[in-house]
C-alpha atoms as a PDB file:
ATOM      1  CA  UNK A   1       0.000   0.000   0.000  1.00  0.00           C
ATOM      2  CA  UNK A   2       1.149   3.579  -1.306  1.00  0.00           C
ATOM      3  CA  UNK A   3       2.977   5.399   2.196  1.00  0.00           C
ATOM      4  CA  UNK A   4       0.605   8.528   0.991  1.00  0.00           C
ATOM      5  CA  UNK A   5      -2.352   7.428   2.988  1.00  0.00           C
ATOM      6  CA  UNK A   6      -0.256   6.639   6.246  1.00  0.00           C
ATOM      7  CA  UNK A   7      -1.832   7.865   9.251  1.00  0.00           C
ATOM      8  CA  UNK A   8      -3.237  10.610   7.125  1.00  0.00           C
ATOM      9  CA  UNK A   9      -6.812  11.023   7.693  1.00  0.00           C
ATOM     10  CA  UNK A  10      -9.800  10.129   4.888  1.00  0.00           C
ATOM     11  CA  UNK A  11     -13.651  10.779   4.180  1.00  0.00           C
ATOM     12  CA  UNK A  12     -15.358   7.940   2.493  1.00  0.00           C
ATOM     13  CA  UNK A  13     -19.036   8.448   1.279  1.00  0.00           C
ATOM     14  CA  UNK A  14     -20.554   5.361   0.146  1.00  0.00           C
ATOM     15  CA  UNK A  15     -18.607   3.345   2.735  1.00  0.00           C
ATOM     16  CA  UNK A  16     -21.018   0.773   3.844  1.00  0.00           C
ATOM     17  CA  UNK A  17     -20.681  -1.000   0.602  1.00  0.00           C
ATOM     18  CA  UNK A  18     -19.068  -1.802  -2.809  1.00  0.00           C
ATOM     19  CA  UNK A  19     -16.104   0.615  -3.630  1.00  0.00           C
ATOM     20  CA  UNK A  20     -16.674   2.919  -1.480  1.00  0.00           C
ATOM     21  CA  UNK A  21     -16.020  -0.245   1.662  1.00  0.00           C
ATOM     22  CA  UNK A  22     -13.444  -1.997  -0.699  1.00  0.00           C
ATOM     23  CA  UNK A  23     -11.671   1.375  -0.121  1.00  0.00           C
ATOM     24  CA  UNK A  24     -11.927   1.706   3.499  1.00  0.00           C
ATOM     25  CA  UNK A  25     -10.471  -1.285   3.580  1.00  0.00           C
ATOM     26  CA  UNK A  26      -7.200  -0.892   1.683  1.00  0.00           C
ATOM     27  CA  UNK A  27      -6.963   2.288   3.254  1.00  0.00           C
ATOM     28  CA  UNK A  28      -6.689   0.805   6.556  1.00  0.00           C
ATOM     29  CA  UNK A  29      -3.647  -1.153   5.641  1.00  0.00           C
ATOM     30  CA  UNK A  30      -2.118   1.874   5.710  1.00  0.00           C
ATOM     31  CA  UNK A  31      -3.419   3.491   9.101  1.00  0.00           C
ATOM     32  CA  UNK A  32      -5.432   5.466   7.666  1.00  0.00           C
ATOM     33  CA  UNK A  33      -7.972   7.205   9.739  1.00  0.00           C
ATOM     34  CA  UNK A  34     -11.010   7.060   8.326  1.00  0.00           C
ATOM     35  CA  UNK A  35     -14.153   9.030   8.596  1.00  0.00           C
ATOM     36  CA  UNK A  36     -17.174   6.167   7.609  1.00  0.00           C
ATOM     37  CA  UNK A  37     -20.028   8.192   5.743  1.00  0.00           C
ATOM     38  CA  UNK A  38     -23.153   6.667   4.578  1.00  0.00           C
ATOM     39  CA  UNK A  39     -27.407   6.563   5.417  1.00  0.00           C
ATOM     40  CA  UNK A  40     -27.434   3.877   7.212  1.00  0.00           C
ATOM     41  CA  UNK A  41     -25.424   4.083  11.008  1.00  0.00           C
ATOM     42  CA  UNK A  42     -25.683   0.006  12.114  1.00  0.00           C
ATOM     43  CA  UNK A  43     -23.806  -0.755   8.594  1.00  0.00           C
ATOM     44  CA  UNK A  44     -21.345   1.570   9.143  1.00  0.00           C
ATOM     45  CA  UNK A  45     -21.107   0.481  13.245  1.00  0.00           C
ATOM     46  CA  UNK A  46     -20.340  -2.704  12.348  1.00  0.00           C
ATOM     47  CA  UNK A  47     -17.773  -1.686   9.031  1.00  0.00           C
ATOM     48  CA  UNK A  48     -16.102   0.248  11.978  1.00  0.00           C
ATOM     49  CA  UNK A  49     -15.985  -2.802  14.283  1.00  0.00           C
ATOM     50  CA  UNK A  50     -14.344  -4.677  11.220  1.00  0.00           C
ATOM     51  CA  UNK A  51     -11.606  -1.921  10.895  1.00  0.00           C
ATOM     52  CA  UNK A  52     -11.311  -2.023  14.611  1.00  0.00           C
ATOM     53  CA  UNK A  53      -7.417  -1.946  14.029  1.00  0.00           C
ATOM     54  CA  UNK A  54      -7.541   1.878  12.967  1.00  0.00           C
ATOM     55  CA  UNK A  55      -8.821   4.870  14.340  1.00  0.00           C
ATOM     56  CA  UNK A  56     -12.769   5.512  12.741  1.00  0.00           C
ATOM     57  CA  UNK A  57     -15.615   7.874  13.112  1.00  0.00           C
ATOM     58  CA  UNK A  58     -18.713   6.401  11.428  1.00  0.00           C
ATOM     59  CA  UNK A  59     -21.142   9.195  10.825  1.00  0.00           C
ATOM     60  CA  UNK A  60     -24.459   8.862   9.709  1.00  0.00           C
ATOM     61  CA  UNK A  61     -24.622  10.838   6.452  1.00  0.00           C
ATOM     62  CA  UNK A  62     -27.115  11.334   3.782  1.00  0.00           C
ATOM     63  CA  UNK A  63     -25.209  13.497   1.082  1.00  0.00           C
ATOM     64  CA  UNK A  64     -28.693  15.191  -0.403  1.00  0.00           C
ATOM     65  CA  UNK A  65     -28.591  16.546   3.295  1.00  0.00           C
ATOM     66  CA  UNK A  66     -26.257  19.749   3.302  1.00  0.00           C
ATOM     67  CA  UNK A  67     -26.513  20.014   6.781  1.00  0.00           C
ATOM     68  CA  UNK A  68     -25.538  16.451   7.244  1.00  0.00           C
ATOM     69  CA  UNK A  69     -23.010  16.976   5.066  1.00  0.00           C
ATOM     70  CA  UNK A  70     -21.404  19.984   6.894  1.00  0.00           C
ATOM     71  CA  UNK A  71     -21.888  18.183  10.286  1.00  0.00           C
ATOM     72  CA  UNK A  72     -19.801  15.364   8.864  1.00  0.00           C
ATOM     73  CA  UNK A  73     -16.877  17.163   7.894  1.00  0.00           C
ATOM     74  CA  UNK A  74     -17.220  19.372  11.149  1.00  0.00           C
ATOM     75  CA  UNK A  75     -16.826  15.877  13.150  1.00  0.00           C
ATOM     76  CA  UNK A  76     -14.117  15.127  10.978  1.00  0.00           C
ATOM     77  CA  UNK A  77     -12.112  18.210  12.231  1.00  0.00           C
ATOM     78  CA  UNK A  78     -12.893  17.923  15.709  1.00  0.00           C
ATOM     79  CA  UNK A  79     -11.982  14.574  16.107  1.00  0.00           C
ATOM     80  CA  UNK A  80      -8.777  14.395  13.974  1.00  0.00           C
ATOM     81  CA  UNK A  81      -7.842  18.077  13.664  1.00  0.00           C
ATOM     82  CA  UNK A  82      -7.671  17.606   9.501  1.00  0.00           C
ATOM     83  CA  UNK A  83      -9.568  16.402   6.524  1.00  0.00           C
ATOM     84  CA  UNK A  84      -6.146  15.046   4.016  1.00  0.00           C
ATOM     85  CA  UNK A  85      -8.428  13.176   1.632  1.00  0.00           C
ATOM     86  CA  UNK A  86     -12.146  13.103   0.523  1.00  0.00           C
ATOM     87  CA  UNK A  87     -13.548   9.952  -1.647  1.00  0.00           C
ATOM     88  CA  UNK A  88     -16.569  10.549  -3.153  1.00  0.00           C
ATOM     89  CA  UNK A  89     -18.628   7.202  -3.392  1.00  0.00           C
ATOM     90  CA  UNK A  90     -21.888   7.689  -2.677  1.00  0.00           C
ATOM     91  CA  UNK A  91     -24.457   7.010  -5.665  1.00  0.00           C
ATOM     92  CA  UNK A  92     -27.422   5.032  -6.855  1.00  0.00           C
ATOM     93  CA  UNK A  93     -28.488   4.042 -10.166  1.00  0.00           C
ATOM     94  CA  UNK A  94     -31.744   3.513 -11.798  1.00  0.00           C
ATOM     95  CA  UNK A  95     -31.891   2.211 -15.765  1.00  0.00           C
ATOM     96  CA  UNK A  96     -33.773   3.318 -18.026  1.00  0.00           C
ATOM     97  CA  UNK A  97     -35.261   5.508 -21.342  1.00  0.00           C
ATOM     98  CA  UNK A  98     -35.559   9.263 -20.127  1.00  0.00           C
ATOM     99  CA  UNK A  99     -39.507   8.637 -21.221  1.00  0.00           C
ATOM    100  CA  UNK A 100     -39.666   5.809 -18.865  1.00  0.00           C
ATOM    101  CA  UNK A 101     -38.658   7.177 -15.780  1.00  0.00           C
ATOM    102  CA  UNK A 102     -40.448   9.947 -13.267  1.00  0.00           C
ATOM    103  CA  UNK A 103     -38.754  13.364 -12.892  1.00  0.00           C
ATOM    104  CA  UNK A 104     -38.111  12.289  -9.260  1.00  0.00           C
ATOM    105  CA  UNK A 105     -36.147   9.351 -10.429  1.00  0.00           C
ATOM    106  CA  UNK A 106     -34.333  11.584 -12.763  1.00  0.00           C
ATOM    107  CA  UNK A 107     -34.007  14.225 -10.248  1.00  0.00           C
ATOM    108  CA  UNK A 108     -33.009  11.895  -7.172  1.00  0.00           C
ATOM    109  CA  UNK A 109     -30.070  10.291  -9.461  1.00  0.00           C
ATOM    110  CA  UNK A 110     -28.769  14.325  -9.960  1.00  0.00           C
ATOM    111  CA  UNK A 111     -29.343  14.730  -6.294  1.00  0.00           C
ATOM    112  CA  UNK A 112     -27.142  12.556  -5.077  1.00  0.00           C
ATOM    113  CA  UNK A 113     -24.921  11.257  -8.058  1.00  0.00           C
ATOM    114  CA  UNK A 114     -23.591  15.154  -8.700  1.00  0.00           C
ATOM    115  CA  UNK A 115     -24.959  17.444  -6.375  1.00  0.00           C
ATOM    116  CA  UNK A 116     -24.309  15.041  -3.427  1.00  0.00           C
ATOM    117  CA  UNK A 117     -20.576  15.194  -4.732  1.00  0.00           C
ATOM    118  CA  UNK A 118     -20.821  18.916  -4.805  1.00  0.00           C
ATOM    119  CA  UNK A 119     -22.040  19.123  -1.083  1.00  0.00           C
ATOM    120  CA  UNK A 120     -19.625  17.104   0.116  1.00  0.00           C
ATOM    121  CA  UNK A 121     -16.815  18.953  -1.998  1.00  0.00           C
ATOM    122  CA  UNK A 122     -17.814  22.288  -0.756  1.00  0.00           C
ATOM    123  CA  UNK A 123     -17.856  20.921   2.921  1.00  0.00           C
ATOM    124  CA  UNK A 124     -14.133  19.945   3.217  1.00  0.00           C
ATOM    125  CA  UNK A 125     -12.767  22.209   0.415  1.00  0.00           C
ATOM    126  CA  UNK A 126     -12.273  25.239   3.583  1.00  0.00           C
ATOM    127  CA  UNK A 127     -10.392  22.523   5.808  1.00  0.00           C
ATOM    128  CA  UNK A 128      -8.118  21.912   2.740  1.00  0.00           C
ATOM    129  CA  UNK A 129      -7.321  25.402   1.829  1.00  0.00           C
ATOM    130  CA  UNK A 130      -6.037  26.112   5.660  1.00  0.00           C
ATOM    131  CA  UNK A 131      -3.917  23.330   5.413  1.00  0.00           C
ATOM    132  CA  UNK A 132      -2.480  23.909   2.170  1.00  0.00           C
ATOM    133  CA  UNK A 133      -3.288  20.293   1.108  1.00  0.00           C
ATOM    134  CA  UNK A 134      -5.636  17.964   0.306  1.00  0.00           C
ATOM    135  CA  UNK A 135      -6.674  15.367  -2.713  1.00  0.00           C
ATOM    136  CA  UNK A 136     -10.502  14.963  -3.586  1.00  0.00           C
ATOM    137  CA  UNK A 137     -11.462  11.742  -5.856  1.00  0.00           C
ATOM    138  CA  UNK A 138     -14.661  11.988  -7.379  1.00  0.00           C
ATOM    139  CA  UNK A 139     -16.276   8.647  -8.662  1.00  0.00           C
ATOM    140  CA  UNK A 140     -17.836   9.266 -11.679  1.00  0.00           C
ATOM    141  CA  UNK A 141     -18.434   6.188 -13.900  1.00  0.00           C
ATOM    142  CA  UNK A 142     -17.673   4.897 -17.765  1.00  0.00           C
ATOM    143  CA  UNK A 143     -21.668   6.195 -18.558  1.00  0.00           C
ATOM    144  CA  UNK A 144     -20.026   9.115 -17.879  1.00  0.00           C
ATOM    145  CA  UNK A 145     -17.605   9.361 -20.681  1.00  0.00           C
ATOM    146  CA  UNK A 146     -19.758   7.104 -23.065  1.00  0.00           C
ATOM    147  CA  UNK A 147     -23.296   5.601 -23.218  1.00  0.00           C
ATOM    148  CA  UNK A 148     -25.063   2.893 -23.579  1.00  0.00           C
ATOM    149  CA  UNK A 149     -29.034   1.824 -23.942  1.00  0.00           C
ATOM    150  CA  UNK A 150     -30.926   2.594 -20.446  1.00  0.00           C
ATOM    151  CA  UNK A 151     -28.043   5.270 -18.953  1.00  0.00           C
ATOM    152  CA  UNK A 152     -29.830   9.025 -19.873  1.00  0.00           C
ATOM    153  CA  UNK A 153     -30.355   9.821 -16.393  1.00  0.00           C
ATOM    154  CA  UNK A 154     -27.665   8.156 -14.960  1.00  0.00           C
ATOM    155  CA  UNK A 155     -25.008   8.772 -17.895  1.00  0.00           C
ATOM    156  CA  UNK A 156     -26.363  12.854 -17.098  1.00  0.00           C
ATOM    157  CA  UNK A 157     -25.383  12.406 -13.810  1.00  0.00           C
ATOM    158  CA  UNK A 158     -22.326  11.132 -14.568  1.00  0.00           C
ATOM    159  CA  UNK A 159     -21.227  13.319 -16.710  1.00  0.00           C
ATOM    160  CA  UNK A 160     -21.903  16.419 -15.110  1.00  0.00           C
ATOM    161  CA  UNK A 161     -19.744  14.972 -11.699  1.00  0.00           C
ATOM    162  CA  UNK A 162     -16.910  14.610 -14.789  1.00  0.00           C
ATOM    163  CA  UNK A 163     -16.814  18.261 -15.866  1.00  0.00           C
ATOM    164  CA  UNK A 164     -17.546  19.600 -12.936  1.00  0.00           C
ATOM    165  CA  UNK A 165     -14.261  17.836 -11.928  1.00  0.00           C
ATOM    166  CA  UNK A 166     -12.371  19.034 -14.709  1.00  0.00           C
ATOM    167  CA  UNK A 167     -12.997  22.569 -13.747  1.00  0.00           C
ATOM    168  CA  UNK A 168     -12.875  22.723 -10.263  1.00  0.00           C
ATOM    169  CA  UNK A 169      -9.414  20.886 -10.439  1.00  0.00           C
ATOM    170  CA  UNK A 170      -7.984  23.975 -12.011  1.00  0.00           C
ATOM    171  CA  UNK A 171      -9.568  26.099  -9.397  1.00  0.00           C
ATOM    172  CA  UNK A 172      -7.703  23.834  -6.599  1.00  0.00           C
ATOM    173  CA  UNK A 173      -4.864  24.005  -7.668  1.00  0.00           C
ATOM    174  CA  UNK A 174      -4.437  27.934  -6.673  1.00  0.00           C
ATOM    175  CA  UNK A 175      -4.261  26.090  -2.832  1.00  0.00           C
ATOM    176  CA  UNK A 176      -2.529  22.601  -3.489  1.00  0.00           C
ATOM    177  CA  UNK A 177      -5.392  21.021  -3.357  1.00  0.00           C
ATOM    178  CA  UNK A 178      -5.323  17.558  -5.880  1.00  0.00           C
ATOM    179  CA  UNK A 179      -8.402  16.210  -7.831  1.00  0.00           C
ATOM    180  CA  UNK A 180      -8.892  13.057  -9.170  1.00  0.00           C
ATOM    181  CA  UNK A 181     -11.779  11.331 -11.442  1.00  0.00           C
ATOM    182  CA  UNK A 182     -12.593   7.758 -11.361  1.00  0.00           C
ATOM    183  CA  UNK A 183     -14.404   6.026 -14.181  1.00  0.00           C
ATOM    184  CA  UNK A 184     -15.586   2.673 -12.873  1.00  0.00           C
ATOM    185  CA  UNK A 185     -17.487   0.301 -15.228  1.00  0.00           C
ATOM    186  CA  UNK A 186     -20.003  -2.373 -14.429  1.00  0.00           C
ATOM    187  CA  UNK A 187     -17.836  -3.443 -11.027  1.00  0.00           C
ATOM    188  CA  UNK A 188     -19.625  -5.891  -9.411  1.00  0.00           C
ATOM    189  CA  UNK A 189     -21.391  -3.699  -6.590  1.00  0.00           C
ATOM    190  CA  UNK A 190     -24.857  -4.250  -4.418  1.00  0.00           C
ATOM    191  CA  UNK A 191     -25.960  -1.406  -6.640  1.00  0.00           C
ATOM    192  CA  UNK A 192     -25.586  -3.052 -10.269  1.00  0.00           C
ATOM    193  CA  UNK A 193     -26.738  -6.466  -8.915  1.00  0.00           C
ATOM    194  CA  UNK A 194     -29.830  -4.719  -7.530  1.00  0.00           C
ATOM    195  CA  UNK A 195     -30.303  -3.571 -11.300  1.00  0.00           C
ATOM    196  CA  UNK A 196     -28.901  -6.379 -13.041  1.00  0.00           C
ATOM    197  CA  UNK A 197     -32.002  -7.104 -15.242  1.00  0.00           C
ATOM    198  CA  UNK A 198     -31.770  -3.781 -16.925  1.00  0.00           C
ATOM    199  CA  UNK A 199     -27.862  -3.807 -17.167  1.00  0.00           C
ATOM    200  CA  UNK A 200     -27.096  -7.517 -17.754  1.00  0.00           C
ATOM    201  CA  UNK A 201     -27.511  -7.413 -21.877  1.00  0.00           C
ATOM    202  CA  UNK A 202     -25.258  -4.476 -21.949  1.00  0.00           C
ATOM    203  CA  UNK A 203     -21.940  -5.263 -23.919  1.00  0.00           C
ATOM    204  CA  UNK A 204     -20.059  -2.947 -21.082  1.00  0.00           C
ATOM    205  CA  UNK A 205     -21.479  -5.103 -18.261  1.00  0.00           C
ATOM    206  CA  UNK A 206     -20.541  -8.286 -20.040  1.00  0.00           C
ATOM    207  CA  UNK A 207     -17.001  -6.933 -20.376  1.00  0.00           C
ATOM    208  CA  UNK A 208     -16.505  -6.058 -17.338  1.00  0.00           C
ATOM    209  CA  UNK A 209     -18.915  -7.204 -14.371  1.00  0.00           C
ATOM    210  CA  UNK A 210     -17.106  -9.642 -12.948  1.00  0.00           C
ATOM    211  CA  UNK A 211     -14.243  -6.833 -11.733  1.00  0.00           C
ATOM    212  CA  UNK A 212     -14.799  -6.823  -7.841  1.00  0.00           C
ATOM    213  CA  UNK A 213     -14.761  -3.757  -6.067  1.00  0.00           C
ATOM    214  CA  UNK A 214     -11.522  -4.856  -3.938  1.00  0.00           C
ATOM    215  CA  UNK A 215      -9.649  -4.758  -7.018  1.00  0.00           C
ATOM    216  CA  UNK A 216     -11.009  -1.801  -7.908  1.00  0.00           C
ATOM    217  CA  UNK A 217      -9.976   0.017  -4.868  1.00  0.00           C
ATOM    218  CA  UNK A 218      -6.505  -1.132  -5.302  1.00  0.00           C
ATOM    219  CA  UNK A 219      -6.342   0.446  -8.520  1.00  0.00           C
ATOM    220  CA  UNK A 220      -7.981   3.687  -7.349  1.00  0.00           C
ATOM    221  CA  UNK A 221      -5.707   3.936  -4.705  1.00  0.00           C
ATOM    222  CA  UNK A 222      -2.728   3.204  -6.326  1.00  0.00           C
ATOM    223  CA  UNK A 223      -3.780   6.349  -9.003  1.00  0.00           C
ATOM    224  CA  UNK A 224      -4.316   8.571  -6.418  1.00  0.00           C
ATOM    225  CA  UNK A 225      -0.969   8.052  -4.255  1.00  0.00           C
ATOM    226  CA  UNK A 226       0.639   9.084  -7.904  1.00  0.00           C
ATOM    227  CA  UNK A 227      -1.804  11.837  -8.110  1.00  0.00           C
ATOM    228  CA  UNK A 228      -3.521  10.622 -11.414  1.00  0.00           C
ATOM    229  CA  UNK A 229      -5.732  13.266 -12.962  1.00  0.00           C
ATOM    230  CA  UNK A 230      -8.028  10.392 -14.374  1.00  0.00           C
ATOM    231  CA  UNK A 231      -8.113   6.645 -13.980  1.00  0.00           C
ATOM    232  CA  UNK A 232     -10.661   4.385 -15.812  1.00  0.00           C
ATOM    233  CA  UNK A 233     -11.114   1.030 -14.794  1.00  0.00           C
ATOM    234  CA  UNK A 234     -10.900  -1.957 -15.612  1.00  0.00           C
ATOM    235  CA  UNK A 235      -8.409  -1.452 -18.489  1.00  0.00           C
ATOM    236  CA  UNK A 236      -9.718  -2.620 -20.875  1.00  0.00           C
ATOM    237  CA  UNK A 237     -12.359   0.633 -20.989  1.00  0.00           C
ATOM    238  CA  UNK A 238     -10.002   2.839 -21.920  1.00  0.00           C
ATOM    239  CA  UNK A 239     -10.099   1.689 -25.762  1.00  0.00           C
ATOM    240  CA  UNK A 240     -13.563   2.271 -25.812  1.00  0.00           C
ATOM    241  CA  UNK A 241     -13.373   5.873 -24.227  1.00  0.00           C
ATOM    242  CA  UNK A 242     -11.190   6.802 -26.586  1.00  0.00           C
ATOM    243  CA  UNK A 243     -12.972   5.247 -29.372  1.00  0.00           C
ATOM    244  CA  UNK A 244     -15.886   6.628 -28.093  1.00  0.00           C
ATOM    245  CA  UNK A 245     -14.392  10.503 -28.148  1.00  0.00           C
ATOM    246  CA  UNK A 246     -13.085   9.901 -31.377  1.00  0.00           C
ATOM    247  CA  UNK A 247     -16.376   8.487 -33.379  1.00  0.00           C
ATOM    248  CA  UNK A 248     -18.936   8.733 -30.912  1.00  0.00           C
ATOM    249  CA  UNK A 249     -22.171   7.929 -33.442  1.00  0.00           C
ATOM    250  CA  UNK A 250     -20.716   4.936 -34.798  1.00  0.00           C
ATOM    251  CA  UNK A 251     -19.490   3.451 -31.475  1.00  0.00           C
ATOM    252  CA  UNK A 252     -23.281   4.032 -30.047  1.00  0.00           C
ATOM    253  CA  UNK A 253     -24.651   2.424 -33.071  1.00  0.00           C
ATOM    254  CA  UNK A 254     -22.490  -1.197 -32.262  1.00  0.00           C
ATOM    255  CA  UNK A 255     -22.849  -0.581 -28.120  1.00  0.00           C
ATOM    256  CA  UNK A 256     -26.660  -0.373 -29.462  1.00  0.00           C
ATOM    257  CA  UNK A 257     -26.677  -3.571 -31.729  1.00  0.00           C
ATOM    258  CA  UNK A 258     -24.750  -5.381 -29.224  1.00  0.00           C
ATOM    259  CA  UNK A 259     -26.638  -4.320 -26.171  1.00  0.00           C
ATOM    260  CA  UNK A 260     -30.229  -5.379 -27.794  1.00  0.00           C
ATOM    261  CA  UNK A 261     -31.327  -1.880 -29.304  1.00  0.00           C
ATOM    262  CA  UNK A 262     -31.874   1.577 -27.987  1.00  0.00           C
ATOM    263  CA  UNK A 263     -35.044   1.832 -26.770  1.00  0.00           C
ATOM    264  CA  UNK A 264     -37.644   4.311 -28.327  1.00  0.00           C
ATOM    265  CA  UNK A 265     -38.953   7.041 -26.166  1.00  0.00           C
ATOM    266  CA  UNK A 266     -42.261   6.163 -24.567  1.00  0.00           C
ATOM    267  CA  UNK A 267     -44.121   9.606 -24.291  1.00  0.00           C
END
């Protein structure tokens, strides 16, 4: 494990499962002290009481809550004194046509995919700048550099987390703050199994859902302690985001064909 995260102090959203745990736990390898943020308090009691080796603060956090969100990273300073690195994990994911789904659906994926990100951003950033440090990692996803049949809410999501990253990283940088972007595919998570009949014809999960999320956190990790502007993941991805960049309408017509058909907007 990199000698970056030693005894350096970490905010995980998402913790109480998939990457976001996976992460938590490689980071405690390295005695890392770890702020556990997520909804649900007994999950993240019991992650805590897994990691009992390191130093934790589970706090119950919903990130579409900003004053949840600022109440985390206030118990963050008070009980370490510094906030060195913030990993964005939280999410959720619902498939689907944009006809087919509610505007709360659509609106509760923006809530917490990107604006729970921003919350969360905008809560630690201050800590950061008084230090003079600090890396953010925002998880954003491969529907957020390409599509596929299903993703228009989610890929919007997605996407906006991804610019808004580009930009803001500049805008760090003025206080030595580091920002890196994360562009998981189908990694086997409770949140793509809960939607695996919607995903499971898609060529990207069939390339690529069997990656588990402890490998994934390896390789996050691992990008990060070499402060990586960008990591996508698993490898073999990156061929299609840069096909993808470089003839976008003909790589959405195969992803299509080989994915069962884009459906056709139900009014």
């Amino acid at each position: 494990m990199p000698q970056a995260f030693h005894n350096k102090v970490a905010i995980v959203t998402g913790a109480s499962s998939g990457i976001g745990k996976a992460i938590c736990f490689e980071l405690a390898k390295s005695n890392t002290r770890l702020v556990l943020a997520a909804r649900r308090i007994e999950l993240l009691e019991d992650l805590a009481k897994e990691l009992s080796a390191v130093e934790t603060l589970p706090c119950s956090t919903d990130v579409t809550d900003t004053t949840a969100v600022n109440n985390m990273a206030r118990q963050a300073i008070e009980r370490f004194g510094q906030i060195d690195y913030l990993f964005n994990c939280a999410g959720s994911f619902t498939a689907g046509g944009l006809g087919d789904l509610g505007e709360d659906e659509i609106a509760g994926m923006i809530d917490l995919n990107y604006l729970g990100t921003v919350r969360c951003i905008k809560a630690v950033v201050p800590a950061m700048q008084k230090q003079g440090s600090g890396h953010i990692i925002n998880l954003s996803s491969m529907l957020g550099k390409l599509v596929i049949p299903g993703s228009s809410a989610y890929s919007a999501s997605k996407f906006a987390v991804a610019g808004m990253s580009n930009t803001l990283r500049r805008e760090l940088a003025h206080d030595g703050i580091h920002l890196s972007v994360i562009y998981p595919g189908f990694v086997h998570t409770p949140m793509i199994c809960a939607h695996l009949d919607s995903v499971q014809n898609s060529i990207l999960y069939r390339k690529t859902a069997n990656y588990p999320p402890e490998k994934a956190a390896k390789a996050i990790l691992k990008a990060v302690s070499k402060r990586k502007r960008e990591l996508i993941i698993p490898p073999q991805n990156i061929i299609a985001a840069y096909l993808y960049a470089l003839m976008p309408g003909p790589l959405e017509a195969v992803v299509g064909k080989l994915s069962g058909g884009w459906p056709r907007y139900n009014s």
